[in-house]
N, C-alpha and C. Protein backbone atom coordinates (compact mmCIF):
# COMPACT_ATOMS: atom_id res chain seq x y z
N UNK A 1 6.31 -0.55 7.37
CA UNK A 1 5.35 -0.36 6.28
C UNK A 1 6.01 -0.75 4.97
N UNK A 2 5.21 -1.28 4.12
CA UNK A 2 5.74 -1.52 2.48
C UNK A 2 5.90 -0.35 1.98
N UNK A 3 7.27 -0.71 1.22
CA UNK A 3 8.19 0.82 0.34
C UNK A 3 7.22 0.54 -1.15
N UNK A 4 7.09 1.49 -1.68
CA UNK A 4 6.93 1.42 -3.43
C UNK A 4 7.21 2.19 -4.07
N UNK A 5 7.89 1.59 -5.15
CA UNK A 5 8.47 2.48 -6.15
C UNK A 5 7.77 3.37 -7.50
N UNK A 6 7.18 4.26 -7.59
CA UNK A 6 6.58 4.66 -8.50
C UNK A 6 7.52 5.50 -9.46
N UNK A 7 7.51 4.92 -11.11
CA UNK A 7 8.14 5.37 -11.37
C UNK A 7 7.80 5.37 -13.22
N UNK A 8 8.46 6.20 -13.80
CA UNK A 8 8.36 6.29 -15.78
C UNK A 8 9.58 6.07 -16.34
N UNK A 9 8.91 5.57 -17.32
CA UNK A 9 9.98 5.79 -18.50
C UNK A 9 10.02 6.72 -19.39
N UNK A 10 11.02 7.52 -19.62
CA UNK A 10 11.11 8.65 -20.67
C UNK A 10 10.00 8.57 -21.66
N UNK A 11 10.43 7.62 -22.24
CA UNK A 11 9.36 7.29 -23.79
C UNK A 11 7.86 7.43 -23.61
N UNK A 12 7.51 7.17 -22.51
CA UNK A 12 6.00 7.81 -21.98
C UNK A 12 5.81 9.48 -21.68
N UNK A 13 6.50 10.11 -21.71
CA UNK A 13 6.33 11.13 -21.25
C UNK A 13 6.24 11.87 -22.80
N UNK A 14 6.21 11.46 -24.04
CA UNK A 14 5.64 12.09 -25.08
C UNK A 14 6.40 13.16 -25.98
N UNK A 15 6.01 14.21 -26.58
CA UNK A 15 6.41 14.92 -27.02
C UNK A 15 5.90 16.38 -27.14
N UNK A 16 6.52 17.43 -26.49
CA UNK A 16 5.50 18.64 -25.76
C UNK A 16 6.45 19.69 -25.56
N UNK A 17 5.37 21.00 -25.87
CA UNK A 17 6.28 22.29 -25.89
C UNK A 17 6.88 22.44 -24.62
N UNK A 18 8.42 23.15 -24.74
CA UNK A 18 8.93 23.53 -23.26
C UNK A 18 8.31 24.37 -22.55
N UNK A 19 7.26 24.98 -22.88
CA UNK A 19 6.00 25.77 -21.95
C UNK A 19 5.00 24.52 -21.24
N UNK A 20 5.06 23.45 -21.75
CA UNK A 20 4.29 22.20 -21.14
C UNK A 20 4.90 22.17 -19.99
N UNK A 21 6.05 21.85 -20.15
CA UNK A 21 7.03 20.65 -18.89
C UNK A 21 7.17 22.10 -18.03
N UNK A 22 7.04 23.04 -18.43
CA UNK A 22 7.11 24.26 -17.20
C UNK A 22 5.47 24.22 -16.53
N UNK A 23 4.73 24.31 -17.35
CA UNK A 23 3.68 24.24 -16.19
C UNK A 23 3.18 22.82 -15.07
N UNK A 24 3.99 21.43 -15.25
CA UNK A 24 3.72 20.64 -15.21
C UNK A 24 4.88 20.34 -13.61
N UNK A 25 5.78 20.98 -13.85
CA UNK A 25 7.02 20.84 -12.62
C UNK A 25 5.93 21.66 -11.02
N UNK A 26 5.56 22.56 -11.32
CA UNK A 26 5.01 23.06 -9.97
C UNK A 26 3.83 21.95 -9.42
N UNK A 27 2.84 21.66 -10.30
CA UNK A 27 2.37 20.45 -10.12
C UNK A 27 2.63 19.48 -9.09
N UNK A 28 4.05 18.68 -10.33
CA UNK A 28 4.81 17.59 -9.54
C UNK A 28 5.50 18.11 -8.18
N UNK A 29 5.64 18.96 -7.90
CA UNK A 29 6.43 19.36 -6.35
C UNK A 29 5.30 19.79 -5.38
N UNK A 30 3.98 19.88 -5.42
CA UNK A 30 2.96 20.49 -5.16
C UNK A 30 2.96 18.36 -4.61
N UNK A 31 2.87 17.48 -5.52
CA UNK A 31 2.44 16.23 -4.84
C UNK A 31 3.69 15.86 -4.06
N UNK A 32 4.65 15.85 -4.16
CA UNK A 32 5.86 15.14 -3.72
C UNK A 32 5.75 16.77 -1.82
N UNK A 33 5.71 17.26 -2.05
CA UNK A 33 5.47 18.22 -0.99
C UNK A 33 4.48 17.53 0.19
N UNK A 34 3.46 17.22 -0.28
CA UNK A 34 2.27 16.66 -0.15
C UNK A 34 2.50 15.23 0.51
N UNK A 35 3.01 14.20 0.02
CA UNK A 35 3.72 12.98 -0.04
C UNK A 35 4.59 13.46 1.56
N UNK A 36 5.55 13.88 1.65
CA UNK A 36 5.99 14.60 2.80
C UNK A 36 5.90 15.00 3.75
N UNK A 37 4.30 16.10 3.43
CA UNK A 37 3.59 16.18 4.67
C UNK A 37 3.02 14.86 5.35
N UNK A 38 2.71 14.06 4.45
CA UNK A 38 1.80 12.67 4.85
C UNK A 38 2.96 11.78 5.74
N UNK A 39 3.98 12.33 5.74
CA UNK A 39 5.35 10.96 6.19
C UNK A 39 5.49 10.21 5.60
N UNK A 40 5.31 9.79 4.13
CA UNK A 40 5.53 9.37 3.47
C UNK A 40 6.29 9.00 2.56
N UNK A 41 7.13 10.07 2.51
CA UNK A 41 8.06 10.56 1.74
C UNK A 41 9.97 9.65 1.72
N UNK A 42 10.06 9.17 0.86
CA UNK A 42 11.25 8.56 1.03
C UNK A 42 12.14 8.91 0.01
N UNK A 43 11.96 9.43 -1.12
CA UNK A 43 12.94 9.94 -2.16
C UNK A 43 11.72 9.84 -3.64
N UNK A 44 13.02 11.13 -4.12
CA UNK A 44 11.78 11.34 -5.81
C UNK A 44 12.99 11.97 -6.41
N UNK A 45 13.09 11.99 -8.12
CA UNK A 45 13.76 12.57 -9.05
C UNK A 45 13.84 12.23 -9.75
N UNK A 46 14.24 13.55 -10.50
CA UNK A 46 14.12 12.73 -12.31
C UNK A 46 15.35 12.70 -12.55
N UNK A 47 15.59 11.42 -13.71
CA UNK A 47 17.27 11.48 -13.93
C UNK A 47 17.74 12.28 -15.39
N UNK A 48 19.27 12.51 -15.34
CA UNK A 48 19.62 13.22 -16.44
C UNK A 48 19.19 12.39 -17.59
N UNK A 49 18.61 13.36 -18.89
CA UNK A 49 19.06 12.26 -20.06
C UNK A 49 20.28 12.18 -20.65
N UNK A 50 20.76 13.10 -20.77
CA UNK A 50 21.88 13.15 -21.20
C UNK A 50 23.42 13.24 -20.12
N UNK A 51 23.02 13.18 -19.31
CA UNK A 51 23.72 12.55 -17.85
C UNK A 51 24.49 11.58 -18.21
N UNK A 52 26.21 10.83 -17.53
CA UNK A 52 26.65 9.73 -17.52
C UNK A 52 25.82 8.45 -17.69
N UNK A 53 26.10 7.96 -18.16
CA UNK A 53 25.62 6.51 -17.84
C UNK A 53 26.49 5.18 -18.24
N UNK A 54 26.46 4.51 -17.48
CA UNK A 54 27.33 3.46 -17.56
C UNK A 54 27.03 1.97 -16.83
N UNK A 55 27.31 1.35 -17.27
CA UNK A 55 27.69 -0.29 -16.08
C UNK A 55 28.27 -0.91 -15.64
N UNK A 56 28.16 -1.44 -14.63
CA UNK A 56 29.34 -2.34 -13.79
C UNK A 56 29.10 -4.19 -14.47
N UNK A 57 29.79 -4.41 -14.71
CA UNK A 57 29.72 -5.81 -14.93
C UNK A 57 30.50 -7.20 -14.23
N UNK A 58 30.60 -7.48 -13.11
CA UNK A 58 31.34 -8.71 -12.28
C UNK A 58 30.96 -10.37 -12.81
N UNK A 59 30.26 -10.46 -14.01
CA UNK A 59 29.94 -11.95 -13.98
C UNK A 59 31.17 -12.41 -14.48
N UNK A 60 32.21 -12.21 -15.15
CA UNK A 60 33.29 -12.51 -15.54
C UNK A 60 34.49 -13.11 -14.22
N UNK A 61 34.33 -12.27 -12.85
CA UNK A 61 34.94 -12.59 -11.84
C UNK A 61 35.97 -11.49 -11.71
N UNK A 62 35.69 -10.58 -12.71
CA UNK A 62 36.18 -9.14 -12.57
C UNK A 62 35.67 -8.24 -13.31
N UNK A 63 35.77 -6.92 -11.99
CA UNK A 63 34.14 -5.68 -12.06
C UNK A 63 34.68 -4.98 -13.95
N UNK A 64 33.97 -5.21 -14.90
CA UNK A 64 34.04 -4.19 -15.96
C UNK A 64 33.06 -2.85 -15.93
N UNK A 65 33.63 -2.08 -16.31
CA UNK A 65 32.94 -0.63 -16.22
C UNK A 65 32.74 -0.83 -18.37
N UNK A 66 31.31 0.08 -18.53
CA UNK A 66 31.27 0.00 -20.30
C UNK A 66 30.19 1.51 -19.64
N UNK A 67 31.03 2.23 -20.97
CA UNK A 67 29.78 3.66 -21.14
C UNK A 67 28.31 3.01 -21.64
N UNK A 68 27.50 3.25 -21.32
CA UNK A 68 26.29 3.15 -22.04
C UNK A 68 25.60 2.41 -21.03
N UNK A 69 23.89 1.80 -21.15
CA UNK A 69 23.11 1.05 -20.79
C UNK A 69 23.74 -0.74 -20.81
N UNK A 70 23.47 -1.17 -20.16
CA UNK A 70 24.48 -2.22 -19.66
C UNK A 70 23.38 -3.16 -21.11
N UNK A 71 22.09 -3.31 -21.48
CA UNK A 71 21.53 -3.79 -22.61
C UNK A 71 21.16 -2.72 -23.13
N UNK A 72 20.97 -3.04 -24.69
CA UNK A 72 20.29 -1.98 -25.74
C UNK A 72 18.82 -2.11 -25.60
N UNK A 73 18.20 -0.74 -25.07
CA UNK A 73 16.68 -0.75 -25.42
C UNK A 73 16.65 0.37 -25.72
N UNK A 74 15.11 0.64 -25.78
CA UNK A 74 14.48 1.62 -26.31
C UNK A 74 13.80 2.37 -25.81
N UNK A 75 13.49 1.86 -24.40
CA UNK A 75 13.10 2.86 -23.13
C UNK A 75 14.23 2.60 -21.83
N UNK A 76 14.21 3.87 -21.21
CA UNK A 76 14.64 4.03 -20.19
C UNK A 76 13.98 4.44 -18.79
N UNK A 77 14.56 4.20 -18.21
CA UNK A 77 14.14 5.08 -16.79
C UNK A 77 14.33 6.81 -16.51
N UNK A 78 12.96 7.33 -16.50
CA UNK A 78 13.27 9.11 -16.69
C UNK A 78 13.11 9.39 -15.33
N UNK A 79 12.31 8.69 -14.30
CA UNK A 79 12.21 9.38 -13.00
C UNK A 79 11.73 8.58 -12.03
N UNK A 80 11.69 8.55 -10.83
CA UNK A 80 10.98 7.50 -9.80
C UNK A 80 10.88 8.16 -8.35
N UNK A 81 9.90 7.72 -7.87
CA UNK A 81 9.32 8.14 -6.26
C UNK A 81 9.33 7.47 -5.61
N UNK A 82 9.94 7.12 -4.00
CA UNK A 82 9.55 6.26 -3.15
C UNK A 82 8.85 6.41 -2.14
N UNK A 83 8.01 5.51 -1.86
CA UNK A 83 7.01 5.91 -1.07
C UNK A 83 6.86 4.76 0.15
N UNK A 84 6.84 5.29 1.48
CA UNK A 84 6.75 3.87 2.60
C UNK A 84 5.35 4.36 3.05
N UNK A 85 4.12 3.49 2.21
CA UNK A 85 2.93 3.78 3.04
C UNK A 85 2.37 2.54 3.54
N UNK A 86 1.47 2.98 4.15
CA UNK A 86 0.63 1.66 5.06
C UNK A 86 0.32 -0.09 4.23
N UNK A 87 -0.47 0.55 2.69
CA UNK A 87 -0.81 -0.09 2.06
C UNK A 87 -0.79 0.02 0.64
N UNK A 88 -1.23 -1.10 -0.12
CA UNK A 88 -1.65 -1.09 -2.08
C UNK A 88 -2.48 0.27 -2.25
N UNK A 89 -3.52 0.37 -1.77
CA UNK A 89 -4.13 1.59 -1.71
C UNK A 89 -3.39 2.45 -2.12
N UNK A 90 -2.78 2.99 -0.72
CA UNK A 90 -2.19 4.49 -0.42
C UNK A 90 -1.00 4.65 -1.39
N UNK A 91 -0.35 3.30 -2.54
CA UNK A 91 0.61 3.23 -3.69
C UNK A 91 -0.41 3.92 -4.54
N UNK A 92 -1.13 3.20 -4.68
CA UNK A 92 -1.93 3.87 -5.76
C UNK A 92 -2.85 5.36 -6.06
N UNK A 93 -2.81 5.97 -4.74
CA UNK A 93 -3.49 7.28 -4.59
C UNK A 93 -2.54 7.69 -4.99
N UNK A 94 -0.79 7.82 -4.56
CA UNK A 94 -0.21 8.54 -4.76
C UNK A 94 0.43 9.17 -6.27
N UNK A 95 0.32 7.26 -6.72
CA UNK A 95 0.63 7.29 -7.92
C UNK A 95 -0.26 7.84 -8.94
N UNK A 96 -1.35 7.58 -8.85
CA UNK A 96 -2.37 8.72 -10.09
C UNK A 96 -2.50 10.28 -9.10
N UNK A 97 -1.58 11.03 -8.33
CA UNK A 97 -1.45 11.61 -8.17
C UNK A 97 -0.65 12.22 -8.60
N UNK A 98 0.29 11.39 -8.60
CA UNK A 98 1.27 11.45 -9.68
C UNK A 98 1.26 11.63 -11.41
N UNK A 99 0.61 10.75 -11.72
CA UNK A 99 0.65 11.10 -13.04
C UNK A 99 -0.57 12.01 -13.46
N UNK A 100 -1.35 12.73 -12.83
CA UNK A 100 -2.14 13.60 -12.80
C UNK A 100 -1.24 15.03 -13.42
N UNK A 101 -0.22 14.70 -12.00
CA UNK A 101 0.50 16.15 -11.83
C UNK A 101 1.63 16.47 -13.43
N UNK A 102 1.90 15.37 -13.63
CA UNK A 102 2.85 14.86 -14.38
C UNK A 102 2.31 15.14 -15.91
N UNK A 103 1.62 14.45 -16.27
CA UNK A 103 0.73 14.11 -17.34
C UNK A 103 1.20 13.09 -18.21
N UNK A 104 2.00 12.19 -17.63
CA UNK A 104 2.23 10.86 -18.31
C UNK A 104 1.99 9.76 -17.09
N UNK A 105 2.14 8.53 -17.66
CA UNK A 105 1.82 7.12 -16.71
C UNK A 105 3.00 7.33 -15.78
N UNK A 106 2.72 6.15 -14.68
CA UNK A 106 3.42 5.76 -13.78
C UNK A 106 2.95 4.42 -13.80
N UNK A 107 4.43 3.41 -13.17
CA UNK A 107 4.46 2.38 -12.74
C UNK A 107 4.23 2.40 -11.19
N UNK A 108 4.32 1.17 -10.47
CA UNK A 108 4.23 1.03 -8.91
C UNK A 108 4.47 -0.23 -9.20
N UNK A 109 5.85 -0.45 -8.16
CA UNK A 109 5.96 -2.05 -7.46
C UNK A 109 6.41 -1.90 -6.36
N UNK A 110 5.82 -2.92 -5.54
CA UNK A 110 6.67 -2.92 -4.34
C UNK A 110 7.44 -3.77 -4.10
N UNK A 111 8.62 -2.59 -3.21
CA UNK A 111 9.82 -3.25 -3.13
C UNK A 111 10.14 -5.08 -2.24
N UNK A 112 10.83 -5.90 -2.41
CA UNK A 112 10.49 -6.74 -1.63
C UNK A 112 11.11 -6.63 -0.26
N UNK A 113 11.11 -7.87 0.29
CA UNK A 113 11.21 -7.55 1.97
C UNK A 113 12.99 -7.83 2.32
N UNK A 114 13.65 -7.04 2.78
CA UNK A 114 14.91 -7.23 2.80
C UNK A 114 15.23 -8.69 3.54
N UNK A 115 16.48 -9.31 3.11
CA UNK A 115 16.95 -10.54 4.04
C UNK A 115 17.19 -10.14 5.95
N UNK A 116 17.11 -10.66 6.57
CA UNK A 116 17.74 -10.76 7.79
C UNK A 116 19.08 -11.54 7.93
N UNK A 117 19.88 -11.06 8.34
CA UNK A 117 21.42 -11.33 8.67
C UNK A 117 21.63 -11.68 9.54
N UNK A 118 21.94 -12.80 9.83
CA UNK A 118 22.05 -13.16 11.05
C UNK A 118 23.82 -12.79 11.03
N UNK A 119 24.21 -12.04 12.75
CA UNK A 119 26.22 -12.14 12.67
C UNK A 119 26.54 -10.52 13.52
């Protein structure tokens, strides 16, 4: 089945009392629970913001490590879901299920189809 990634960027998720994001977490585990029961379920979480972050860099022909976002922007990645369902559809139920629970947007792409190796 096709994997998809549903997922936000911080900067969508707004600006809201810490009594918001508390009523909003039971929600989100109420769908990802849900997602689970369906077999669906392949991974979900939100990442630190203030967590490590860093990059690997090899185009030089040797690996550099640099603290920070490997480019400067202005959004990031705050959280993402994976999902292996049948179809486009069943991405998209889950995902405005998602941001239902949530109360900000979600993206969805699907992942592409891995190489075969021949060896």
């Amino acid at each position: 089945m096709p994997e998809y990634l549903i997922y936000f960027n911080q900067q969508w998720v707004g600006d809201h009392p810490e009594e918001w994001y508390g009523t909003r977490a039971p929600l989100a585990m109420a769908v990802v629970n849900e997602i689970k029961a369906a077999g669906e379920y392949l991974f979900a979480g939100g990442l630190e913001e203030d967590g490590p972050v860093f990059s690997a860099d090899a185009t030089s022909g040797t690996v550099l490590f640099t603290d920070g976002p490997y480019v400067e922007t202005k959004e990031f990645l705050g959280g993402l879901t994976v999902v292996d369902v049948p179809d486009e559809e069943r991405a998209r139920m889950w995902a405005g299920k998602i941001a239902e629970a949530c109360g900000w947007p979600q993206e969805v792409r699907r992942f592409g189809r891995v190489p075969q190796i021949e060896g």
